[in-house]
Protein backbone atom coordinates (compact mmCIF):
# COMPACT_ATOMS: atom_id res chain seq x y z
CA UNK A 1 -46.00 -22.67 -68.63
CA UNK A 2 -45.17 -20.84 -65.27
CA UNK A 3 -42.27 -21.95 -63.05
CA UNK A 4 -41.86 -20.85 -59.62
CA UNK A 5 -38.78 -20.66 -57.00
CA UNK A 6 -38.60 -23.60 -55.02
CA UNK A 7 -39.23 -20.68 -52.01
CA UNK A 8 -42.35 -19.61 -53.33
CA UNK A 9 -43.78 -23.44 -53.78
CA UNK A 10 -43.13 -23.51 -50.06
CA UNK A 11 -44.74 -20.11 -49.13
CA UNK A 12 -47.73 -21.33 -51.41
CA UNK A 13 -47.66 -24.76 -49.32
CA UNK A 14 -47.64 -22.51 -46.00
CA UNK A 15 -50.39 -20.53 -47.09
CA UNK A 16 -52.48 -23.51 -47.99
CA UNK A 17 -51.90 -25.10 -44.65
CA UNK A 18 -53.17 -21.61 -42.61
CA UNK A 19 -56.28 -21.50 -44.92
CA UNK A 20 -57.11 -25.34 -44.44
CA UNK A 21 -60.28 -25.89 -42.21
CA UNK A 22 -57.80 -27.25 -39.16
CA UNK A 23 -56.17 -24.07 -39.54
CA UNK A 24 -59.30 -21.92 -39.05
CA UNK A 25 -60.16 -22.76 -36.02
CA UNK A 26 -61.74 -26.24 -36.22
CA UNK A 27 -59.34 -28.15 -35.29
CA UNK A 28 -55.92 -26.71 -34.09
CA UNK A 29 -53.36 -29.26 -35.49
CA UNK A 30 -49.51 -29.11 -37.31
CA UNK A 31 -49.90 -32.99 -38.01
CA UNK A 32 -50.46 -33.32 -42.15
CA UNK A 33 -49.82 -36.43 -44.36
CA UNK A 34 -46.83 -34.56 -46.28
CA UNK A 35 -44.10 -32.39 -44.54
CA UNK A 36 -43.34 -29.51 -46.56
CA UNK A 37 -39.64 -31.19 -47.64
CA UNK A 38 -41.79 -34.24 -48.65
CA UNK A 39 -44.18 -32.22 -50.58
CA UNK A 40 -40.91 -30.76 -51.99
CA UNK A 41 -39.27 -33.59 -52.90
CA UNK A 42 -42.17 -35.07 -54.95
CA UNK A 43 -41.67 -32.22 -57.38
CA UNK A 44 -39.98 -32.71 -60.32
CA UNK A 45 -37.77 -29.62 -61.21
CA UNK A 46 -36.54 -28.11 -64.05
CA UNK A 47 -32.86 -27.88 -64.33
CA UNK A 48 -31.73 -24.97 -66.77
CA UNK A 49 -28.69 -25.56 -68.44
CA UNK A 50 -25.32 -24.10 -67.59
CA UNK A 51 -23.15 -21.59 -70.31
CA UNK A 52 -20.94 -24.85 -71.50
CA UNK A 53 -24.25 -27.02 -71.49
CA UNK A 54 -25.76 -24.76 -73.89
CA UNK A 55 -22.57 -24.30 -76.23
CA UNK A 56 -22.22 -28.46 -76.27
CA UNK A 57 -25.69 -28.44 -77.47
CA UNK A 58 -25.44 -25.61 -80.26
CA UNK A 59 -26.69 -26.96 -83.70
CA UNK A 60 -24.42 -24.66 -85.79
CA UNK A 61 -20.81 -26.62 -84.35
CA UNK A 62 -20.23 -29.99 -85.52
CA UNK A 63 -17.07 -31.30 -84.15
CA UNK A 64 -13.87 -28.27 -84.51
CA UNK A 65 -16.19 -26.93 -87.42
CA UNK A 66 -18.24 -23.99 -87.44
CA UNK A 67 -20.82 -23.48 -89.30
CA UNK A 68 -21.66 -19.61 -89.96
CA UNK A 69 -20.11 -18.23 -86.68
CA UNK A 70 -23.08 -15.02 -86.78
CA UNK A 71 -25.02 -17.67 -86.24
CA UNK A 72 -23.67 -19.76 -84.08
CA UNK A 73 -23.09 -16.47 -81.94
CA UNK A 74 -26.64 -15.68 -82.18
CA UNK A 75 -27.93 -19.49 -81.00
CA UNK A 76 -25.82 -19.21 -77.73
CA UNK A 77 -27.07 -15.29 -76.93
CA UNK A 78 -30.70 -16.26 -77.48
CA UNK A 79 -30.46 -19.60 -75.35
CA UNK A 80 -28.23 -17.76 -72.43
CA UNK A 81 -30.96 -14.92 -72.39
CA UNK A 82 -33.47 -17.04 -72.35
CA UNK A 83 -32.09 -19.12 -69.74
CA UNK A 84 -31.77 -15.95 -67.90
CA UNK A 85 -35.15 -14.65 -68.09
CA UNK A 86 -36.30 -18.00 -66.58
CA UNK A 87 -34.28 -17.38 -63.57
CA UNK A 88 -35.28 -13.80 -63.48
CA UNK A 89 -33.01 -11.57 -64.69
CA UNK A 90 -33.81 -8.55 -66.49
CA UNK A 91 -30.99 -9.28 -69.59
């Protein structure tokens, strides 16, 4: 799976519209069926959870319990990190 920034989906939708034939010379024309915020808005995106999202979700705390706080500690590093990657840090 690949994700992009919602500012390169609207570079990519930019480039498409100066490589279309009206863009090339045919037919010199801004009109198209979508505007770009349309075009936008008909994606579905993927919301990445925040730090207090992914400890409410951890499978090693039931309740005030802990179970094995290594791993417990681990679970929450791993899913921050990843999280992190996904948005592009170097972590």
């Amino acid at each position: 799976m690949k994700l992009y920034t919602e500012e390169q989906v609207r570079k990519a939708i930019e480039l498409s519209r100066d490589t279309h034939p009206q863009g090339r010379g045919y037919v010199v024309t801004d009109e198209y069926d979508y505007s770009m915020d349309e075009v936008v808005d008909l994606l579905t995106p993927i919301e990445l959870p925040s730090d207090e999202e992914i400890e409410k979700a951890n499978p090693f705390v039931f309740g005030s319990k802990h179970l094995g706080t290594r791993d417990m500690d681990i679970w929450e590093l791993g899913a921050k990190w990843m999280r992190d990657k996904i948005q592009g840090g170097n972590q």
